[in-house]
Protein backbone atom coordinates (compact mmCIF):
# COMPACT_ATOMS: atom_id res chain seq x y z
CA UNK A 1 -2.14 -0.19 -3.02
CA UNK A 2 1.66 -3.94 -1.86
CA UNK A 3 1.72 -6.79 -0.02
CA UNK A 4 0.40 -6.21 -2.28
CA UNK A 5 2.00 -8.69 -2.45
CA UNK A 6 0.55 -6.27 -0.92
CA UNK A 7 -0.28 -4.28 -2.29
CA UNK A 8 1.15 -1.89 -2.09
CA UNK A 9 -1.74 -0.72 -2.52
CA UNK A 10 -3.38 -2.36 -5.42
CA UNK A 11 -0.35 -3.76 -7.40
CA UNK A 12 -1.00 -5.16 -10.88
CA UNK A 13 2.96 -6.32 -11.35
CA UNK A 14 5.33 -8.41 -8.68
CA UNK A 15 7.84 -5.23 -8.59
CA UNK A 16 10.38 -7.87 -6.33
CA UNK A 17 11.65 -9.49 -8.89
CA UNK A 18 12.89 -6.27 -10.46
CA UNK A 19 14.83 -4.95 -7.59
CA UNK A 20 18.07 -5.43 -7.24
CA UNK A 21 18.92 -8.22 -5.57
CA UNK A 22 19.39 -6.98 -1.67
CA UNK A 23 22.39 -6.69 0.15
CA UNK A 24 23.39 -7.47 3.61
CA UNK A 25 22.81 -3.96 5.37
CA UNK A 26 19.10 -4.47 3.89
CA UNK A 27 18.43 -7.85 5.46
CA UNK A 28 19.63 -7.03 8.51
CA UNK A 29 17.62 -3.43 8.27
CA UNK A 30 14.56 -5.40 7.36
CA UNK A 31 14.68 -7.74 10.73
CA UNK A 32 15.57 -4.74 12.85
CA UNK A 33 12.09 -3.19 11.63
CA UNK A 34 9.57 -6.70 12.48
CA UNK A 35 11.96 -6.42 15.62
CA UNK A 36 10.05 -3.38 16.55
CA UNK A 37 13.99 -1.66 16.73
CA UNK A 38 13.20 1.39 13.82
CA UNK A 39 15.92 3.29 14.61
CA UNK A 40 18.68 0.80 14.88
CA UNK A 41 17.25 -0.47 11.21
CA UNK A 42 17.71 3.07 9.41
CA UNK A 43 21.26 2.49 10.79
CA UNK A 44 21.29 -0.43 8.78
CA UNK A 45 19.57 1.44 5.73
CA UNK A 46 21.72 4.04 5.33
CA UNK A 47 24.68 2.12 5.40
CA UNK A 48 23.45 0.37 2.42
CA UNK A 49 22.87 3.58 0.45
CA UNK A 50 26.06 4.74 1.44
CA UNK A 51 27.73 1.67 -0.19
CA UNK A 52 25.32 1.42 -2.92
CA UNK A 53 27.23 -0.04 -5.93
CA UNK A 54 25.62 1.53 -8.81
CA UNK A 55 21.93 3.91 -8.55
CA UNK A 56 19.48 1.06 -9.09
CA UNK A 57 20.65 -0.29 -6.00
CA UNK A 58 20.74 3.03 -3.90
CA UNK A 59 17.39 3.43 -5.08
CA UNK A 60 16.44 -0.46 -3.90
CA UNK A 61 18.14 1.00 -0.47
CA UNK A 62 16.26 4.43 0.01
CA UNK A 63 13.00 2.18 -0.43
CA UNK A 64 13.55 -0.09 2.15
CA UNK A 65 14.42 3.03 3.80
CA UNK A 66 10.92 4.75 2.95
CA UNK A 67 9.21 1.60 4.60
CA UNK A 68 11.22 1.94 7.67
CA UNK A 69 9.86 5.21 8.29
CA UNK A 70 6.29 3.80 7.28
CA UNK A 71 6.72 1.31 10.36
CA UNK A 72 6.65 4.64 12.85
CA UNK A 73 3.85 6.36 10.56
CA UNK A 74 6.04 8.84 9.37
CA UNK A 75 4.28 10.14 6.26
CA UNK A 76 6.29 12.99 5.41
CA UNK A 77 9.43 11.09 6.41
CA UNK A 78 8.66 8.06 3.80
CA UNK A 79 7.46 10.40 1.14
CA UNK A 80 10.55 11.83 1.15
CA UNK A 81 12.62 8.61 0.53
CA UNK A 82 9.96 7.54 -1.93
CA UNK A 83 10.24 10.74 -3.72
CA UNK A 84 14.24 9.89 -4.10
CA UNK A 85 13.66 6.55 -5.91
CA UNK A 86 11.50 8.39 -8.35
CA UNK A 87 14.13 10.61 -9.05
CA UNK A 88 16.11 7.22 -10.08
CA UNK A 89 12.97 5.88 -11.99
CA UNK A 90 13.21 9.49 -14.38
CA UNK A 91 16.71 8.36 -15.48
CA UNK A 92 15.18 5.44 -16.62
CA UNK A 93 12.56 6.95 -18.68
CA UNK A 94 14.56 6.95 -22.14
CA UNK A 95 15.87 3.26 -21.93
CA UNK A 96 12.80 1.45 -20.12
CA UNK A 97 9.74 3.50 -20.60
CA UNK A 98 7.74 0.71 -19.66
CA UNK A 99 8.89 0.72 -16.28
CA UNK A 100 10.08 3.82 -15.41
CA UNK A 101 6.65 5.42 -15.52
CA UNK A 102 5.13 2.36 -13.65
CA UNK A 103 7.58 2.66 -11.16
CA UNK A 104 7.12 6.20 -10.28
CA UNK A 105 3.43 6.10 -10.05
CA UNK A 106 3.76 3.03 -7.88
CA UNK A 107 6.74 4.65 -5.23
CA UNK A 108 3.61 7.70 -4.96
CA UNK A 109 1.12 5.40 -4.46
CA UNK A 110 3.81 3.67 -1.80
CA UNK A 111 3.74 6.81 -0.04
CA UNK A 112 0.29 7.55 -0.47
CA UNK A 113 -0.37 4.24 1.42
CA UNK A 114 1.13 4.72 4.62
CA UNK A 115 -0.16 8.49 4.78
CA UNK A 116 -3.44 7.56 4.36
CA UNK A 117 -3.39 4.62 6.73
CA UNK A 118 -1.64 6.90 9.44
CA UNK A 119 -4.56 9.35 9.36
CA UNK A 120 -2.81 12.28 6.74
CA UNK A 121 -5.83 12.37 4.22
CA UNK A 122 -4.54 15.49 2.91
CA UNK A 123 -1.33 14.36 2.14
CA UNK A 124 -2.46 10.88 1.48
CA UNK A 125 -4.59 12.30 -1.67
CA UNK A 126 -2.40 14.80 -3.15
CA UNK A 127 0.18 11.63 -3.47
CA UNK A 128 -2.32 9.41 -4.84
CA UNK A 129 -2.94 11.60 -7.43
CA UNK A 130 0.32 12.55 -8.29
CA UNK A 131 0.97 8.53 -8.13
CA UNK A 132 -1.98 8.07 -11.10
CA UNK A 133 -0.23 11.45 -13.24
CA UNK A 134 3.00 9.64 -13.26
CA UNK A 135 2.05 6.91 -14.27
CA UNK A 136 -0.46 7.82 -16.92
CA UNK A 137 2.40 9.67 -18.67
CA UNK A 138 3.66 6.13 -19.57
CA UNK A 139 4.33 6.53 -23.44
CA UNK A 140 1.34 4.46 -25.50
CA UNK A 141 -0.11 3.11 -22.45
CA UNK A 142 -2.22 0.52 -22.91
CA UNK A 143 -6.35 0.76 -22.50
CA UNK A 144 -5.99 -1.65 -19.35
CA UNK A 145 -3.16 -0.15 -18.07
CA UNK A 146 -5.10 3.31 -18.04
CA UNK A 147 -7.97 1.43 -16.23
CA UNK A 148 -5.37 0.55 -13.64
CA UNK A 149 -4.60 3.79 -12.65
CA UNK A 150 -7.97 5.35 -13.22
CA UNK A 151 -9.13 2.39 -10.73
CA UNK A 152 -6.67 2.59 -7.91
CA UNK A 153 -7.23 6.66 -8.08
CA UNK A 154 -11.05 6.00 -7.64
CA UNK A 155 -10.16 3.46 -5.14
CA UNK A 156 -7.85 6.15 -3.04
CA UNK A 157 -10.80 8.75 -3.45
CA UNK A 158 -13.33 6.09 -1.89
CA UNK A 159 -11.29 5.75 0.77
CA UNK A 160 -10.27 9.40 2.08
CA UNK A 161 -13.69 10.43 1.11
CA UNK A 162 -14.80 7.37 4.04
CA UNK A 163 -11.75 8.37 6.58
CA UNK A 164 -13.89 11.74 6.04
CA UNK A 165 -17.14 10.39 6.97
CA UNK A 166 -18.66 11.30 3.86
CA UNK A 167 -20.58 8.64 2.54
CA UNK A 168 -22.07 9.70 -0.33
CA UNK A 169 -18.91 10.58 -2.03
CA UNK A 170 -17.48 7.66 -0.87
CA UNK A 171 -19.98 5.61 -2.42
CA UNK A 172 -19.55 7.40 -5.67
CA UNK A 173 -15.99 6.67 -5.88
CA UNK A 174 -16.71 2.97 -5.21
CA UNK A 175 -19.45 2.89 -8.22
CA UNK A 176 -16.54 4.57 -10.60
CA UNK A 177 -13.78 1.74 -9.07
CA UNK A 178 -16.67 -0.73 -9.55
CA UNK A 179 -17.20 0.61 -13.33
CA UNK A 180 -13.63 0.87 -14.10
CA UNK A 181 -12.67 -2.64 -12.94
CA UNK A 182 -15.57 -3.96 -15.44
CA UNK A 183 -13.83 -2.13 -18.19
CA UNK A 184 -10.63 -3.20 -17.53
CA UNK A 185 -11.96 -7.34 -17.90
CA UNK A 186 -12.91 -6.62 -21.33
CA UNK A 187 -9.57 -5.26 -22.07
CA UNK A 188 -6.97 -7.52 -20.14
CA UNK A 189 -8.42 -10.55 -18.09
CA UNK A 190 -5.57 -11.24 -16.26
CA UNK A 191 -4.96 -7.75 -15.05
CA UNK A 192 -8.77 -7.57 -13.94
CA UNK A 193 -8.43 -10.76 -12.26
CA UNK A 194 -5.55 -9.38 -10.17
CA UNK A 195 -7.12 -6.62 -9.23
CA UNK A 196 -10.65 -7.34 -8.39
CA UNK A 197 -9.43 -8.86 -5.07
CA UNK A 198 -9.22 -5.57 -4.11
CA UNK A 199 -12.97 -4.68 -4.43
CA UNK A 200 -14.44 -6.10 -0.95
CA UNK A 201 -11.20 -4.51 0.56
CA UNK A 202 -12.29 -1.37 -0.77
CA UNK A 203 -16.28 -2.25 0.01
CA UNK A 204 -15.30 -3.21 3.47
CA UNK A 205 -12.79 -0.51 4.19
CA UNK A 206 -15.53 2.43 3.16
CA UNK A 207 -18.52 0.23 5.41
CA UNK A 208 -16.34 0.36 8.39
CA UNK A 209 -15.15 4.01 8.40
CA UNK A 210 -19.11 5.12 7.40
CA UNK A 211 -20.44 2.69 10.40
CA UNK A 212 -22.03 -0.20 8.79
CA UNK A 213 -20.12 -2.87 10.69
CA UNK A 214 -21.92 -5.87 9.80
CA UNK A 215 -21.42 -4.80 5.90
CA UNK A 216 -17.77 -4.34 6.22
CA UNK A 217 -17.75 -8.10 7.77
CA UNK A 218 -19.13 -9.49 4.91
CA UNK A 219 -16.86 -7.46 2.34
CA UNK A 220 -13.50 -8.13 4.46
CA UNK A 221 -13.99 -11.65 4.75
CA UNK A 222 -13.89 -11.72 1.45
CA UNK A 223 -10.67 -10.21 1.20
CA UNK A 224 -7.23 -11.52 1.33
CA UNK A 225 -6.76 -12.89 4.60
CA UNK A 226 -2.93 -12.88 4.21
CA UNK A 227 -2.69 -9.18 4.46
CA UNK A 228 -2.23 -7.72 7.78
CA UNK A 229 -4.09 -4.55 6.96
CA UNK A 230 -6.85 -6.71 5.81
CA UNK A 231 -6.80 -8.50 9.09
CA UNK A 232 -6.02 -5.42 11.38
CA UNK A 233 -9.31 -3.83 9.83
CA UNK A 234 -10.81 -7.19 10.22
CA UNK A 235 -10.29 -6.98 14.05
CA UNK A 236 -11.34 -3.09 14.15
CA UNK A 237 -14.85 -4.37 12.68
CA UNK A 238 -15.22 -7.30 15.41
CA UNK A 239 -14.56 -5.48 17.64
CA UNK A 240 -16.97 -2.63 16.54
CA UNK A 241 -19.73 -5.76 16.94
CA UNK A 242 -18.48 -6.74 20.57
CA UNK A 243 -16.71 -9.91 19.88
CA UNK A 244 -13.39 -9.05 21.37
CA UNK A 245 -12.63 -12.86 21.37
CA UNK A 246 -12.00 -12.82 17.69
CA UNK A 247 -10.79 -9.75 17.29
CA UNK A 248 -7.71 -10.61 19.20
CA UNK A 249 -7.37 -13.77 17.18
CA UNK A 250 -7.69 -12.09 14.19
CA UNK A 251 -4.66 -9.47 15.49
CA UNK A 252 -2.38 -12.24 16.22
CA UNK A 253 -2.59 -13.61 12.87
CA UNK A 254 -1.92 -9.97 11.56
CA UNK A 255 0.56 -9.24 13.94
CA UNK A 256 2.40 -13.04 12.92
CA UNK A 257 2.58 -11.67 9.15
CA UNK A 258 6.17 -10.58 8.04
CA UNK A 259 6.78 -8.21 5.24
CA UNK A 260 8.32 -4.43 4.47
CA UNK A 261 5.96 -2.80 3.14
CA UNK A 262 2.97 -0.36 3.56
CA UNK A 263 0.33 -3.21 4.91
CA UNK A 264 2.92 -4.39 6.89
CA UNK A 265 4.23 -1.19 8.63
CA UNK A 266 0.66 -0.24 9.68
CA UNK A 267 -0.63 -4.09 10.61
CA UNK A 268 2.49 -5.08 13.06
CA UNK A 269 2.86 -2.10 15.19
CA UNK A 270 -1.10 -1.44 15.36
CA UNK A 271 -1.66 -5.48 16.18
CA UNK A 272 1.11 -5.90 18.84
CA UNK A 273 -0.79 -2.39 20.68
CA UNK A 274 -3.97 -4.05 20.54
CA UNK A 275 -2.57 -7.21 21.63
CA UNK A 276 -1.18 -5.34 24.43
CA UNK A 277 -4.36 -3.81 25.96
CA UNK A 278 -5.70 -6.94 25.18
């Protein structure tokens, strides 16, 4: 799960500063999609892979392209380009094990994100848990970094098993994330700290989508409030308790929020709809 800054969906390591740095086809790609105008950034996209200088920054290119198909809820579509930066993240395996496995597990999860969030649960979960088997193949993985996967997997889990409407597995799933995370602060502090902001997300995520609105109030106020996911859900849940007044404040801030990536893609278009009807 970045924005993660974002998560993408529960990220334990800023994965920016080891992109290549991006080129001009990518800016201008990555405007086009806040513009709302998808199709004239793939343009953009695919003109960068095209003149890719060397694979690591192909692979930079097909994930910006990836995202751009997240911003129309393309599942299958970003999978696919997601899929193709793995492929560069297995040539890395010999010289950088430490990030090649990471990485691929992370460009699943990517995926995973923006199928879930578009309503694919099928699809969303099969990724996710390829997403935690790539990355648990990570040679000597640390204790915490096995929590990390075990935890976002449980975390993915809780979620589809909510989109469902099947509470009590959700609720399992959230007692294993919830057991996991407490594991993990005895093994690596800093990662725990990191990633128990994702908790109420998770706690208010699997209230909405089981119909306890006032719960998932509580739990996504708690949440990061700089995430336009966060805030989209946010809006979903006042609205759910009829005050439409702050709903459409909160979609404004989430619809205000730039970024590329899976919180992004589902928070701008969904905001500027509701906004719309508003």
């Amino acid at each position: 799960m970045r924005a993660i800054p974002v998560l993408l969906c529960l990220t334990a390591i800023t994965l920016s500063a080891q992109r290549p740095p991006e080129n001009e086809f990518i800016r201008q790609g990555v405007q086009l999609d806040l513009q709302g105008k998808h199709t004239e950034a793939r343009t953009a996209f695919q003109k960068a892979i095209d003149t890719a200088p060397d694979p690591a920054a192909k692979a930079n290119a097909q994930r910006a392209m990836a995202m751009s198909w997240a911003f129309e809820g393309n599942c299958k579509k970003t999978t696919e380009y997601e899929e193709m930066v793995i492929d560069y993240w297995k040539t890395q395996e010999k010289d950088a094990p430490d990030r090649a496995f990471y990485q691929q597990g992370e460009m699943a999860d990517e995926a995973a994100r923006v199928c879930i969030d578009h309503g694919d649960l099928s699809a969303a979960q099969e990724v996710y848990k390829r997403g935690r088997d790539l990355g648990m193949k990570e040679p000597g993985i640390s204790p915490a970094r096995k929590d990390l996967w075990d935890y976002r997997w449980e975390h993915a889990q809780a979620r589809i098993a909510a989109r469902r409407g099947n509470k009590a597995e959700a609720e399992r799933h959230v007692a294993a994330a919830r057991s996991i995370l407490d594991n993990m602060k005895q093994k690596d502090e800093k990662l725990y700290e990191q990633q128990s902001s994702f908790l109420p997300y998770l706690t208010g995520y699997v209230a909405y989508y089981t119909g306890d609105y006032q719960t998932a109030l509580e739990d996504l106020q708690k949440a990061n409030q700089r995430d336009g996911f966060i805030l989209c859900l946010l809006g979903m849940t006042l609205e759910k308790l009829g005050d439409k007044t702050r709903a459409m404040e909160t979609y404004r801030k989430a619809a205000s929020i730039n970024g590329h990536n899976p919180p992004a893609a589902f928070a701008r278009p969904f905001a500027a709809r509701k906004l719309g009807e508003g």
